[in-house]
PDB file of N, CA and C in Angstrom:
ATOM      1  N   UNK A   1      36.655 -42.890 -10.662  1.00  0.00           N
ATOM      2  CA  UNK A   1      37.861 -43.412 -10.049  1.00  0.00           C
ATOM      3  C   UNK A   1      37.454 -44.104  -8.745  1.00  0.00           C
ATOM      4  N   UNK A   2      37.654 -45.706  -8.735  1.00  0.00           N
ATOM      5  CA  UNK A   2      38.048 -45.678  -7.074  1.00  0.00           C
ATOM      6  C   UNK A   2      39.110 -46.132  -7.045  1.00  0.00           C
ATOM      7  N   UNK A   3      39.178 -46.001  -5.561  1.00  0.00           N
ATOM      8  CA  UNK A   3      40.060 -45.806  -4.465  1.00  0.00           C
ATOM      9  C   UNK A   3      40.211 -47.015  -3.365  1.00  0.00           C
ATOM     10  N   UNK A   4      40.830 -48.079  -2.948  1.00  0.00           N
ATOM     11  CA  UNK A   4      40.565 -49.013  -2.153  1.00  0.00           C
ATOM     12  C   UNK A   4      42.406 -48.836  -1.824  1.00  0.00           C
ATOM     13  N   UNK A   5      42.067 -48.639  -0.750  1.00  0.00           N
ATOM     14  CA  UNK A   5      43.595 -48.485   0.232  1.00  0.00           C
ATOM     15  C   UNK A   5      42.555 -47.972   2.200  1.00  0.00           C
ATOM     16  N   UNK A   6      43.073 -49.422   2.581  1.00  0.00           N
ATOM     17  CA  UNK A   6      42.422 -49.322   4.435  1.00  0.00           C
ATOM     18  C   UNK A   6      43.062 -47.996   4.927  1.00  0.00           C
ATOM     19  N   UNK A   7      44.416 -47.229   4.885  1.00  0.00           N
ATOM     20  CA  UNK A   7      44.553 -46.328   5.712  1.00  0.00           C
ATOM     21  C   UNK A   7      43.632 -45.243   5.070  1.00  0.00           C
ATOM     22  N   UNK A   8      43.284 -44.499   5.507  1.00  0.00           N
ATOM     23  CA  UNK A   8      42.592 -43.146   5.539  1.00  0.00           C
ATOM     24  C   UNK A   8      43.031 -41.769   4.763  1.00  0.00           C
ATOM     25  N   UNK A   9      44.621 -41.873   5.527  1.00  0.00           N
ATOM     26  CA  UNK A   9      45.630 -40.690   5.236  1.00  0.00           C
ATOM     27  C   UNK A   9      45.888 -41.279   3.950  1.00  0.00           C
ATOM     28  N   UNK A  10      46.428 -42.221   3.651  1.00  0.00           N
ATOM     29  CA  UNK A  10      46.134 -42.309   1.821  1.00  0.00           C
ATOM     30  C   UNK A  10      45.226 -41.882   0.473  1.00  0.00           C
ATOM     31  N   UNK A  11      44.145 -42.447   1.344  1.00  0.00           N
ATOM     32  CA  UNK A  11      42.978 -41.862   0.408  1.00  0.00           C
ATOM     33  C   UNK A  11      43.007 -41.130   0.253  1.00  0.00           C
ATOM     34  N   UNK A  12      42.871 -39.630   1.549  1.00  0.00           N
ATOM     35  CA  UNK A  12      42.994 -38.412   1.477  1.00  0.00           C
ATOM     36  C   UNK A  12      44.042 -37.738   0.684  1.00  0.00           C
ATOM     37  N   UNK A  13      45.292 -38.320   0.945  1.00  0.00           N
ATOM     38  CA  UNK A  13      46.474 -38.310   0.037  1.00  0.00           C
ATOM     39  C   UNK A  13      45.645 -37.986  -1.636  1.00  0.00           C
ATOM     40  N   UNK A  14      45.622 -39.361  -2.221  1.00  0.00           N
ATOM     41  CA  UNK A  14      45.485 -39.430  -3.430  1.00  0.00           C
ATOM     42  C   UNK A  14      44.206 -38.477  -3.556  1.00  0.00           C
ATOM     43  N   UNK A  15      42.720 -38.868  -3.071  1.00  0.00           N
ATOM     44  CA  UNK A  15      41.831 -37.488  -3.294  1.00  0.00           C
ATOM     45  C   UNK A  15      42.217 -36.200  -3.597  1.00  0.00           C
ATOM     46  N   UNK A  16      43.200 -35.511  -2.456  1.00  0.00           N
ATOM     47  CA  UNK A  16      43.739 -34.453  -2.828  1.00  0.00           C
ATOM     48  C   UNK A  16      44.432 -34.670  -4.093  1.00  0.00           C
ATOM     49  N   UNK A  17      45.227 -35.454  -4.735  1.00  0.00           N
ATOM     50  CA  UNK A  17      46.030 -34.990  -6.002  1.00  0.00           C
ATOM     51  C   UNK A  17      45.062 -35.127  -7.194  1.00  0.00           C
ATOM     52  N   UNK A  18      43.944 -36.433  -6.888  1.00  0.00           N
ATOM     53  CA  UNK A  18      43.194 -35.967  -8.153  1.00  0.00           C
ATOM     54  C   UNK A  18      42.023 -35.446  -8.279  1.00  0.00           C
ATOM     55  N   UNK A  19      41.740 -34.610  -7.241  1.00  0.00           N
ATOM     56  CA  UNK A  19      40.179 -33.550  -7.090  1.00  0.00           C
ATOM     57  C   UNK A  19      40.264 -32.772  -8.374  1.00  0.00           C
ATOM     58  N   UNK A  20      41.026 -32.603  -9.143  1.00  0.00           N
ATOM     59  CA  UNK A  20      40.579 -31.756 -10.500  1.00  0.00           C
ATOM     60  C   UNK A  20      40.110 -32.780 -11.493  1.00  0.00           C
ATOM     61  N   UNK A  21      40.988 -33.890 -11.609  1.00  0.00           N
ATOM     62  CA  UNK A  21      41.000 -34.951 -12.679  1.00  0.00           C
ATOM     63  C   UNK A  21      39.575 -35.847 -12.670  1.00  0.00           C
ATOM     64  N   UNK A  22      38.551 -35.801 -11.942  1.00  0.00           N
ATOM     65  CA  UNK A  22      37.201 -36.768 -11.807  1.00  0.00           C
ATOM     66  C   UNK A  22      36.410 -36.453 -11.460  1.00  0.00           C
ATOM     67  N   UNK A  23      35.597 -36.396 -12.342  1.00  0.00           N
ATOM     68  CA  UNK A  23      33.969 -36.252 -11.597  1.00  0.00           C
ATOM     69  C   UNK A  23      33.881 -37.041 -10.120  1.00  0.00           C
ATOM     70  N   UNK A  24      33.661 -37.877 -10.230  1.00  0.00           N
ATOM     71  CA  UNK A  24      33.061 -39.048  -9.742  1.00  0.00           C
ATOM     72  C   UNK A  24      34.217 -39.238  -8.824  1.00  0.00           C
ATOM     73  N   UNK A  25      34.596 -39.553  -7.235  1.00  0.00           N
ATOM     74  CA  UNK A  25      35.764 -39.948  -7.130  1.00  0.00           C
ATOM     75  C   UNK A  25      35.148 -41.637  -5.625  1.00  0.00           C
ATOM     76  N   UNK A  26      34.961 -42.516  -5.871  1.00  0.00           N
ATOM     77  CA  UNK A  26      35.253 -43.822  -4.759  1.00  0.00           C
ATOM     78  C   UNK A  26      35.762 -43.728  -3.815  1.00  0.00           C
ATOM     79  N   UNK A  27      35.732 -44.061  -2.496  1.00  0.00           N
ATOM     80  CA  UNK A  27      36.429 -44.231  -1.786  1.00  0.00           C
ATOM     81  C   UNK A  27      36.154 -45.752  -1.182  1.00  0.00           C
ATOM     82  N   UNK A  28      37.029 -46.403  -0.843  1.00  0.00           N
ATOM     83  CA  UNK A  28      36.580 -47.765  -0.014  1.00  0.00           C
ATOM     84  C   UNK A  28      38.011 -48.447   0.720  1.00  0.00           C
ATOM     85  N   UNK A  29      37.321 -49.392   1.674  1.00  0.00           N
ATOM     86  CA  UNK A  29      38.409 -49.705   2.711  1.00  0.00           C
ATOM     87  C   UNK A  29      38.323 -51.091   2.493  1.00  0.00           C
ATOM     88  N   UNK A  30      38.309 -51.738   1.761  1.00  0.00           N
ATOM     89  CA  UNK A  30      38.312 -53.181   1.417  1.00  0.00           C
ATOM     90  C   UNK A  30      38.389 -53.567   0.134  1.00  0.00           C
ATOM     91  N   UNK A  31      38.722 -54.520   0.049  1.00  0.00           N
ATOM     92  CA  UNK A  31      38.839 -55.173  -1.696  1.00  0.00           C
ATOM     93  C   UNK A  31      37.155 -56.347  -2.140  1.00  0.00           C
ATOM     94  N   UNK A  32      36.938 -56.019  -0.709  1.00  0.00           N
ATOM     95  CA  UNK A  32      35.019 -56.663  -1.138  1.00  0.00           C
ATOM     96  C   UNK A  32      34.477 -55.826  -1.234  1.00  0.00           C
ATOM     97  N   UNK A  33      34.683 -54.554  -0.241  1.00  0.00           N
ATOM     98  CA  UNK A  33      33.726 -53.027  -1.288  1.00  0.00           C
ATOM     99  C   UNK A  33      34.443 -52.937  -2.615  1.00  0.00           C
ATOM    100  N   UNK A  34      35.751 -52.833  -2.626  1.00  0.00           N
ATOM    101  CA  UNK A  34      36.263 -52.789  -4.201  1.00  0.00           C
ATOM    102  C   UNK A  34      35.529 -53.709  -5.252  1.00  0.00           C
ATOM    103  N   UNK A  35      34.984 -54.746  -5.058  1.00  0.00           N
ATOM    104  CA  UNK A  35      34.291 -55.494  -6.014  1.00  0.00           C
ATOM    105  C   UNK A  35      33.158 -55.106  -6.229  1.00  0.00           C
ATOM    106  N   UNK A  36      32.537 -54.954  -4.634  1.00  0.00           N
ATOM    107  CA  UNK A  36      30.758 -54.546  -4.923  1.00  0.00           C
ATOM    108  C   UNK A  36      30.662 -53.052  -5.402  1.00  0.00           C
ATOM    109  N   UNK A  37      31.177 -52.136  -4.976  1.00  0.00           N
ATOM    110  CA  UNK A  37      31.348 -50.907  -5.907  1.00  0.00           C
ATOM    111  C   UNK A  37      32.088 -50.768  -7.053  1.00  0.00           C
ATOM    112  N   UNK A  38      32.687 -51.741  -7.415  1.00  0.00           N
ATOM    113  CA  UNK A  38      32.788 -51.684  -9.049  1.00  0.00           C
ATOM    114  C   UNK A  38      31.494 -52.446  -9.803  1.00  0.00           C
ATOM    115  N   UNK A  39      30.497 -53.267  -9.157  1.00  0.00           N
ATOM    116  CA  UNK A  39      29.397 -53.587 -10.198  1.00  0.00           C
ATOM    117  C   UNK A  39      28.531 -53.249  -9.880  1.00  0.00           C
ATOM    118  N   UNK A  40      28.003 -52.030  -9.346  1.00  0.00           N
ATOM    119  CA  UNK A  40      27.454 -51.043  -8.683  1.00  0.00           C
ATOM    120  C   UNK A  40      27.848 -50.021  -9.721  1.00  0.00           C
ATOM    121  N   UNK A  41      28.662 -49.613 -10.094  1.00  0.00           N
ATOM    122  CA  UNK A  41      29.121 -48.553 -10.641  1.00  0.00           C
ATOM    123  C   UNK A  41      30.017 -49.041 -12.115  1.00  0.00           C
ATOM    124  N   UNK A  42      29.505 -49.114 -13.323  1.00  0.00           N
ATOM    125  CA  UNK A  42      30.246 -50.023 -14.426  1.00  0.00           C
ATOM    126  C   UNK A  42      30.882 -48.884 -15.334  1.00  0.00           C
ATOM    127  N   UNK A  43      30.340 -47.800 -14.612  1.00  0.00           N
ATOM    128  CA  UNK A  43      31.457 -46.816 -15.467  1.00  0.00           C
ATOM    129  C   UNK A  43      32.652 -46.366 -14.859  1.00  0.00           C
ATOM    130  N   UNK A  44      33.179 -46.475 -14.175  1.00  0.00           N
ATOM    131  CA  UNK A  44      34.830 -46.579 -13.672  1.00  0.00           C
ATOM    132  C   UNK A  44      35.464 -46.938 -14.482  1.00  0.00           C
ATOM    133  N   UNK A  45      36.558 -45.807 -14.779  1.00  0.00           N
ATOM    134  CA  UNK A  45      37.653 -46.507 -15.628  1.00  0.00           C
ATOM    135  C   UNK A  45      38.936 -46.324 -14.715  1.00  0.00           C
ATOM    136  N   UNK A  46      39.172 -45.966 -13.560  1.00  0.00           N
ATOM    137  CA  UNK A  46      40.625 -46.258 -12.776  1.00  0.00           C
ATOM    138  C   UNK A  46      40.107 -46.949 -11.642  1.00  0.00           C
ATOM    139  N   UNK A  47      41.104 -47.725 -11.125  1.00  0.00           N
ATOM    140  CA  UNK A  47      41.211 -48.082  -9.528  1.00  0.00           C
ATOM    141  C   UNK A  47      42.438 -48.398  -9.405  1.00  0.00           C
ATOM    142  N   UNK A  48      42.307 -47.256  -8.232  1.00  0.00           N
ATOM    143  CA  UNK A  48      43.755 -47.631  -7.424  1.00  0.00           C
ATOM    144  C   UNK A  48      43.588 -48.477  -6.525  1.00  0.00           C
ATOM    145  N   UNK A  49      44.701 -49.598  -6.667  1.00  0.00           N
ATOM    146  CA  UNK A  49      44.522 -50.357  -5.685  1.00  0.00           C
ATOM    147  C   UNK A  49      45.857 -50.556  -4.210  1.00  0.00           C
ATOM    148  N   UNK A  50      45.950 -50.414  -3.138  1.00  0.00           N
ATOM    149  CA  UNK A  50      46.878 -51.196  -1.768  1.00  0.00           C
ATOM    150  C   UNK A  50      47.490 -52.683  -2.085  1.00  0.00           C
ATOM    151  N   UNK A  51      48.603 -52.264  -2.459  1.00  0.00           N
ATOM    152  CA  UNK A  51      49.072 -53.927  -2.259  1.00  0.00           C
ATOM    153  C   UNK A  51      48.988 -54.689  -1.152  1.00  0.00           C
ATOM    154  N   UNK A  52      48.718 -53.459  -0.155  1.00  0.00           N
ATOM    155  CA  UNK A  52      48.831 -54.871   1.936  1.00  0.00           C
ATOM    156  C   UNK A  52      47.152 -54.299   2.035  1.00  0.00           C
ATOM    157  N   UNK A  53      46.540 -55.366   1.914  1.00  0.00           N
ATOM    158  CA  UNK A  53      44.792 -54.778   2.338  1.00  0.00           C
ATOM    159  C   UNK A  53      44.512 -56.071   3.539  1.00  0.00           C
ATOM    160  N   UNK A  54      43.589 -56.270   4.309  1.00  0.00           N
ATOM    161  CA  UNK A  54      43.424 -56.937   5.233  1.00  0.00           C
ATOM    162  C   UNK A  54      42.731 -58.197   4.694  1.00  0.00           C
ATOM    163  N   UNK A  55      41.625 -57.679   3.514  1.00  0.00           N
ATOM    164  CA  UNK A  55      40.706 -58.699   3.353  1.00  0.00           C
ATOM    165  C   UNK A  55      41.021 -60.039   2.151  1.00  0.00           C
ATOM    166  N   UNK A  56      42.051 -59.672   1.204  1.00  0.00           N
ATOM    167  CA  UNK A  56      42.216 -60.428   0.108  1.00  0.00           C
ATOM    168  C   UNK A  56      43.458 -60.030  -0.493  1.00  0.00           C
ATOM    169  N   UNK A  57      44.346 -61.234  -1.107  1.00  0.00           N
ATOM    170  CA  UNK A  57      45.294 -60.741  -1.899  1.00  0.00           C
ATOM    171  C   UNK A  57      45.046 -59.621  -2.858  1.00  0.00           C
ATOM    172  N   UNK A  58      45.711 -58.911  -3.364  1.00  0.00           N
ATOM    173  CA  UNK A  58      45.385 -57.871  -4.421  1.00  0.00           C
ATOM    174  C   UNK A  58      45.634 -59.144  -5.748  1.00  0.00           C
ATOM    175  N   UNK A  59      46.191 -59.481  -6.180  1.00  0.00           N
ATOM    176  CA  UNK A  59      46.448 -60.063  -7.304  1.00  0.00           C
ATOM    177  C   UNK A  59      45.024 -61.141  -7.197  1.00  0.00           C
ATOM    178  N   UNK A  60      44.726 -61.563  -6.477  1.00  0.00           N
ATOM    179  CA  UNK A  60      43.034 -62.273  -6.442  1.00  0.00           C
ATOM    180  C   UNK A  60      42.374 -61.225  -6.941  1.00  0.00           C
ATOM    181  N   UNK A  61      42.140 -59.994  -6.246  1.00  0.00           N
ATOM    182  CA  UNK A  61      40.957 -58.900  -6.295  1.00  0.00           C
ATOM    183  C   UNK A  61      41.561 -58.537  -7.949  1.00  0.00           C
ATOM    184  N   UNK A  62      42.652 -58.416  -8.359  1.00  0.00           N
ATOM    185  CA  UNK A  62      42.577 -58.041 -10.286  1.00  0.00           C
ATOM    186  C   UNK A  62      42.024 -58.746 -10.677  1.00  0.00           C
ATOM    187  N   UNK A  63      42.782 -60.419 -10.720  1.00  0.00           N
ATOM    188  CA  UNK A  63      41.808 -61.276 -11.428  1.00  0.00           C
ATOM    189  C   UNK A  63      40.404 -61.027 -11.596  1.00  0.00           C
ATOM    190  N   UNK A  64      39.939 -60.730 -10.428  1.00  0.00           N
ATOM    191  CA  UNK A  64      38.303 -61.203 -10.237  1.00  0.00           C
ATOM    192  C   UNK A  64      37.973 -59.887 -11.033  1.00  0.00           C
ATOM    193  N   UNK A  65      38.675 -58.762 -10.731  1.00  0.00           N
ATOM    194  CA  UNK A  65      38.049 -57.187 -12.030  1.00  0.00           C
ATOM    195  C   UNK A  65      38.668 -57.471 -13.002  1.00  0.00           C
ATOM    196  N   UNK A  66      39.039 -58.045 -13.479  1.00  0.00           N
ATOM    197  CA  UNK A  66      39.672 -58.338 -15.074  1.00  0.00           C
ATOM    198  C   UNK A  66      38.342 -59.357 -15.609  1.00  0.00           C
ATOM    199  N   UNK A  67      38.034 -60.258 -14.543  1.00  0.00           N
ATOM    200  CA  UNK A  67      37.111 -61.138 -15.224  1.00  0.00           C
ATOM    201  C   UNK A  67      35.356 -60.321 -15.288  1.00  0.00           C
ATOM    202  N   UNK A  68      35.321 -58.990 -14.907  1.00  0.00           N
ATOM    203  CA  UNK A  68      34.053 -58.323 -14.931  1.00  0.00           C
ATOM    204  C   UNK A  68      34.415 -57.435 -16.273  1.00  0.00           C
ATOM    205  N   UNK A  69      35.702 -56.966 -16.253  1.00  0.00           N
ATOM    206  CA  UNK A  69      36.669 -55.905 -17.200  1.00  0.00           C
ATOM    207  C   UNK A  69      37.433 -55.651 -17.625  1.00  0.00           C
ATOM    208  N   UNK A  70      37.642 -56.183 -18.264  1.00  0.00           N
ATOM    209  CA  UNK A  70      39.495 -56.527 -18.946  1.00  0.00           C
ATOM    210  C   UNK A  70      40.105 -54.977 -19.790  1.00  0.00           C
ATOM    211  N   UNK A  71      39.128 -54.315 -19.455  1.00  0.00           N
ATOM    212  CA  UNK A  71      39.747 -52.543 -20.155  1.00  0.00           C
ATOM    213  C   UNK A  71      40.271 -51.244 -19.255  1.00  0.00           C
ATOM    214  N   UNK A  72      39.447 -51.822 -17.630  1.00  0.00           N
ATOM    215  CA  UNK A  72      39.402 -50.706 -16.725  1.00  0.00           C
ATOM    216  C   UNK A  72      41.092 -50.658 -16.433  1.00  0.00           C
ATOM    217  N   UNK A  73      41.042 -49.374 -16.359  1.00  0.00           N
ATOM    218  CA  UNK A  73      42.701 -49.434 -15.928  1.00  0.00           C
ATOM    219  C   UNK A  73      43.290 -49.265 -14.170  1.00  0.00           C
ATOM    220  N   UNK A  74      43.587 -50.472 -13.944  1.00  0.00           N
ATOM    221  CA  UNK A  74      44.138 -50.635 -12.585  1.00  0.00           C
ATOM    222  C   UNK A  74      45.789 -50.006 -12.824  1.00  0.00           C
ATOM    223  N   UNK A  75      45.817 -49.966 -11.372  1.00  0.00           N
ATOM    224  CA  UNK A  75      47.144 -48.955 -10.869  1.00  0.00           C
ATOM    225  C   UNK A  75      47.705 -49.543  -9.234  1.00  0.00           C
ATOM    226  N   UNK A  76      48.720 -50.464  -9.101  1.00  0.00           N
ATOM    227  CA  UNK A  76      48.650 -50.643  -7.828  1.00  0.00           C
ATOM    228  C   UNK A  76      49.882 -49.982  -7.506  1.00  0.00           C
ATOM    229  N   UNK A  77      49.409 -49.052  -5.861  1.00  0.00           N
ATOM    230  CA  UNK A  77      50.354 -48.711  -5.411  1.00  0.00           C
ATOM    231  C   UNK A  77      50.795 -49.290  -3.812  1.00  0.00           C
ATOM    232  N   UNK A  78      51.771 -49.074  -3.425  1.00  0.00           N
ATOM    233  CA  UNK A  78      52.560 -49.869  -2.365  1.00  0.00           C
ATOM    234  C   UNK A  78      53.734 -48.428  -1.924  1.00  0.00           C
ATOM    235  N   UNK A  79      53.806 -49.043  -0.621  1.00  0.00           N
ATOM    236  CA  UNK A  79      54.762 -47.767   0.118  1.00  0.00           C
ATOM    237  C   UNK A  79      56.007 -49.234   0.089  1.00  0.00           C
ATOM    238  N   UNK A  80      55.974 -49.772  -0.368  1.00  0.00           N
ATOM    239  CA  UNK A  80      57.372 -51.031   0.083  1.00  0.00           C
ATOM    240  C   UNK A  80      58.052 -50.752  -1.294  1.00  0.00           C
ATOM    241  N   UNK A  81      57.972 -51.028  -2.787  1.00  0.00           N
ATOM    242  CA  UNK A  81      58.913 -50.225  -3.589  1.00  0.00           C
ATOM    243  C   UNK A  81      59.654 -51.458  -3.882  1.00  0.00           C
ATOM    244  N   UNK A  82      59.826 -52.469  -3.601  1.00  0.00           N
ATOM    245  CA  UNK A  82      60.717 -53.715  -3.266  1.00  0.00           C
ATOM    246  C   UNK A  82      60.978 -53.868  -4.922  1.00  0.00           C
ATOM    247  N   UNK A  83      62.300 -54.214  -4.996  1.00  0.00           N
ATOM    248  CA  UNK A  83      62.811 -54.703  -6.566  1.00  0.00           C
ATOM    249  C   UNK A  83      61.693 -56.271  -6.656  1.00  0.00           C
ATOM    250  N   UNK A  84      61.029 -55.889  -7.974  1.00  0.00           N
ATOM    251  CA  UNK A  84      60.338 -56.876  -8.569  1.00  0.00           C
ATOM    252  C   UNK A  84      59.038 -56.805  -8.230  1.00  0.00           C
ATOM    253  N   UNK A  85      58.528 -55.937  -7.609  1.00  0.00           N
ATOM    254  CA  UNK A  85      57.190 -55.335  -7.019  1.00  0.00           C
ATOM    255  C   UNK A  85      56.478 -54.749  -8.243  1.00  0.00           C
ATOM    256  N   UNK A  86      57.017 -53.880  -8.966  1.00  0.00           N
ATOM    257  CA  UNK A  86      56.236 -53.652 -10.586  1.00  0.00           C
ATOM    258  C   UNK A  86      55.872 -54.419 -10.997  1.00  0.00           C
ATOM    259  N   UNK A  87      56.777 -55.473 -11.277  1.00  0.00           N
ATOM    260  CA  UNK A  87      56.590 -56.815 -12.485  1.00  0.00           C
ATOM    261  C   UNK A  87      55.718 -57.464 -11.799  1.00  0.00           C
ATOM    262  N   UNK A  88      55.487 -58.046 -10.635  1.00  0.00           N
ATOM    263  CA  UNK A  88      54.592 -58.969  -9.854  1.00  0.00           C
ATOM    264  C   UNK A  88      53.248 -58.113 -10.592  1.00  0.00           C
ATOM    265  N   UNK A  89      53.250 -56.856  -9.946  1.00  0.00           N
ATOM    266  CA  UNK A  89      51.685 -56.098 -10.038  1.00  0.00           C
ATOM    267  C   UNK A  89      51.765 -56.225 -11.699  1.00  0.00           C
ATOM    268  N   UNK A  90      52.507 -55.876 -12.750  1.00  0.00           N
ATOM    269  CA  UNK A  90      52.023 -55.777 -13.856  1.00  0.00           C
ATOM    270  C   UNK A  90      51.548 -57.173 -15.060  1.00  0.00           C
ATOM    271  N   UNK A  91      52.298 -58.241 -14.100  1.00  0.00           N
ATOM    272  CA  UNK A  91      51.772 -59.671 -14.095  1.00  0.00           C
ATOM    273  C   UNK A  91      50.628 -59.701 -13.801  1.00  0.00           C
ATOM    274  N   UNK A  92      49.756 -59.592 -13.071  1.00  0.00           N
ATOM    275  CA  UNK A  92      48.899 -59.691 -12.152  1.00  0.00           C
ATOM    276  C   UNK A  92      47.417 -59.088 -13.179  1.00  0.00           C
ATOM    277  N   UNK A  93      48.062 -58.298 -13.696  1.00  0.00           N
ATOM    278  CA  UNK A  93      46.940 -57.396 -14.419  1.00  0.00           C
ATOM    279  C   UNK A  93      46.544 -56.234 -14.021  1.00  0.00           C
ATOM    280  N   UNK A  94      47.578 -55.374 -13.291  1.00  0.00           N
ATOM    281  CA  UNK A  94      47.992 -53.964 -13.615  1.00  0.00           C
ATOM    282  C   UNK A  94      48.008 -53.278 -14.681  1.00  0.00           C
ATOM    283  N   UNK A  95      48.143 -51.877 -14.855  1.00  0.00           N
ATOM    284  CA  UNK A  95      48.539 -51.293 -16.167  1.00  0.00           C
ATOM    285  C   UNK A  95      49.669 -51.136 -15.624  1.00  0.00           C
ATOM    286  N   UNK A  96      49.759 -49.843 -14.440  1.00  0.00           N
ATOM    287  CA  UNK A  96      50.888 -49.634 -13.596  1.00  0.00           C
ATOM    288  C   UNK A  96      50.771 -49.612 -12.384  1.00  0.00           C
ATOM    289  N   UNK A  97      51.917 -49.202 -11.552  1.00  0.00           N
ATOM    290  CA  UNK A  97      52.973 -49.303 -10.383  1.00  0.00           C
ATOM    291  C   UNK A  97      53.251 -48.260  -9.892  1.00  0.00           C
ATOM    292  N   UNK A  98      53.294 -47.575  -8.751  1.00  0.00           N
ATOM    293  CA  UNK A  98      53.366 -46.160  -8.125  1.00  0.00           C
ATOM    294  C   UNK A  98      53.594 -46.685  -6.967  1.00  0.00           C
ATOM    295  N   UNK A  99      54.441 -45.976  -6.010  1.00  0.00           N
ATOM    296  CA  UNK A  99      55.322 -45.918  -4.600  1.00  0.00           C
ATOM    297  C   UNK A  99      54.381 -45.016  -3.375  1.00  0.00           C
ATOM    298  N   UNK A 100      54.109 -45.480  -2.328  1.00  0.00           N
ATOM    299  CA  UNK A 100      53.279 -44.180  -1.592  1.00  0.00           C
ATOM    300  C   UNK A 100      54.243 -43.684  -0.782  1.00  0.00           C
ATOM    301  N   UNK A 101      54.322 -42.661  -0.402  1.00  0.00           N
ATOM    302  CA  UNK A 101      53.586 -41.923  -0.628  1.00  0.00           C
ATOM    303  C   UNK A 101      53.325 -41.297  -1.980  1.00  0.00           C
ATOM    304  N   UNK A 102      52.203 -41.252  -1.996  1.00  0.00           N
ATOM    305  CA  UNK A 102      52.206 -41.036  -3.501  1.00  0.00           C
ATOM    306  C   UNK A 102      52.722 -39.115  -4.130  1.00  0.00           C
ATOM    307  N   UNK A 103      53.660 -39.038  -4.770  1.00  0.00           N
ATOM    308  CA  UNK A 103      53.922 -38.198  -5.349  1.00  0.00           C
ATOM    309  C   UNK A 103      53.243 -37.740  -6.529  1.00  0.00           C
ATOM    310  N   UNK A 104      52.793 -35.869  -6.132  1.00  0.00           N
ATOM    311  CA  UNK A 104      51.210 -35.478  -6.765  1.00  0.00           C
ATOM    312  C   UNK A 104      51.703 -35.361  -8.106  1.00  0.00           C
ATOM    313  N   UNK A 105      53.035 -35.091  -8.742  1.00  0.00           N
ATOM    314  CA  UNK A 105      53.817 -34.941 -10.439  1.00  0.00           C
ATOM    315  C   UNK A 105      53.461 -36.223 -10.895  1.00  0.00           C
ATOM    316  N   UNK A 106      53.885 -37.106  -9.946  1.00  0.00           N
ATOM    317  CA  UNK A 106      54.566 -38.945 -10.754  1.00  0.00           C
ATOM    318  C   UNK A 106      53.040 -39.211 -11.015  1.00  0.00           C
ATOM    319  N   UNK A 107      52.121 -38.852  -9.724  1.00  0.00           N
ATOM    320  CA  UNK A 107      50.452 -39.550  -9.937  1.00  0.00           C
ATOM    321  C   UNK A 107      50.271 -39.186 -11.462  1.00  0.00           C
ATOM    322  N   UNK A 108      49.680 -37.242 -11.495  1.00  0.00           N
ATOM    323  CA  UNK A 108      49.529 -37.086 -13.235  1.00  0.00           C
ATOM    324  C   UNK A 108      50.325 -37.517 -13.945  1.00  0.00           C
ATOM    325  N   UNK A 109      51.495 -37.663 -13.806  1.00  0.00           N
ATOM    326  CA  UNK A 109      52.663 -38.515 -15.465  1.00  0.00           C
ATOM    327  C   UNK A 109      51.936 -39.451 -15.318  1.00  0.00           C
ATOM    328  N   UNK A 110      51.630 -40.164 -14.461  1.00  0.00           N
ATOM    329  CA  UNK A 110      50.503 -41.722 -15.045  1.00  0.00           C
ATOM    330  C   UNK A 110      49.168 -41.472 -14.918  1.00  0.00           C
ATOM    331  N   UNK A 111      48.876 -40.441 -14.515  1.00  0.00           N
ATOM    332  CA  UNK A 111      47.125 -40.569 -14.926  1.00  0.00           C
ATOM    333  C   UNK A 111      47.035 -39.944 -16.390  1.00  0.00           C
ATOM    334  N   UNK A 112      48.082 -39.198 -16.836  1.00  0.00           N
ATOM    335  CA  UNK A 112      47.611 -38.806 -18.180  1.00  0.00           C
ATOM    336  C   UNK A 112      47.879 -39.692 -19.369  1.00  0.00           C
ATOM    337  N   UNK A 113      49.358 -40.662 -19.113  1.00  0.00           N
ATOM    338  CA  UNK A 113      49.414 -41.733 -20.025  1.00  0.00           C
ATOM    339  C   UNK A 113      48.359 -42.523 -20.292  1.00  0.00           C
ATOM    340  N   UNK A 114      47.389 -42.755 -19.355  1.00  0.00           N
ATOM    341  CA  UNK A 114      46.176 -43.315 -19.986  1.00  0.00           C
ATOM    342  C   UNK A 114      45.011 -42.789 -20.104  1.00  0.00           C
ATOM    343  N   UNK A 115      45.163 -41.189 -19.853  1.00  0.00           N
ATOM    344  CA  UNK A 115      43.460 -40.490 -19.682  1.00  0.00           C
ATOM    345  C   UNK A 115      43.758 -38.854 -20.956  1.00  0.00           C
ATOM    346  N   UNK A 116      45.298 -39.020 -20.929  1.00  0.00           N
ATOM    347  CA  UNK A 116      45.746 -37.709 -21.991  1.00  0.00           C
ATOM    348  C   UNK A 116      45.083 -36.364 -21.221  1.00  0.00           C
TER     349      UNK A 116
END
């Protein structure tokens, strides 16, 4: 799993809900570590991604992991929630859409729809 969201208290956030669910767990504060530690590391199958990051649109940073991996399953989450904020991200090349703070029930209902 990584993890690319700049605040801190997020990461920690999500770490804590999925310390049972991964070996392996990413952490990074940019969407250019998000690239270079995804081809660094080609066995990842989640990333969560920050819709507000400093360094790059998020919908750039899918494209560019869709064009390394068109199977890994992305997840973008956002504390804004805004009507039409799903559909943008699931345009984009999302699987899904999650609200932060992230809620530790809603996280597993979607980490298991795609990991069972």
């Amino acid at each position: 799993m990584l993890i690319t969201d700049d605040e801190i208290i997020s990461r920690k956030l999500i770490l804590k809900s999925a310390q049972d669910l991964r070996k392996e767990i990413i952490e990074v504060k940019t969407w250019f570590e998000t690239i270079e530690k995804f081809k660094e590391h080609p066995n990842i199958n989640l990333i969560l991604v920050d819709v507000q990051m400093p360094d790059m649109n998020c919908y750039e940073l899918k494209i560019e992991i869709r064009e390394l991996n068109s199977d890994v399953i992305i997840i973008t989450q956002s504390v804004f929630g805004l009507n039409g904020d799903r559909e943008k991200a699931l345009l984009a090349g999302s699987n899904d859409y999650i609200t932060k703070p992230i809620d530790k029930t809603e996280f597993l209902i979607v980490l298991n729809k795609y990991f069972g």
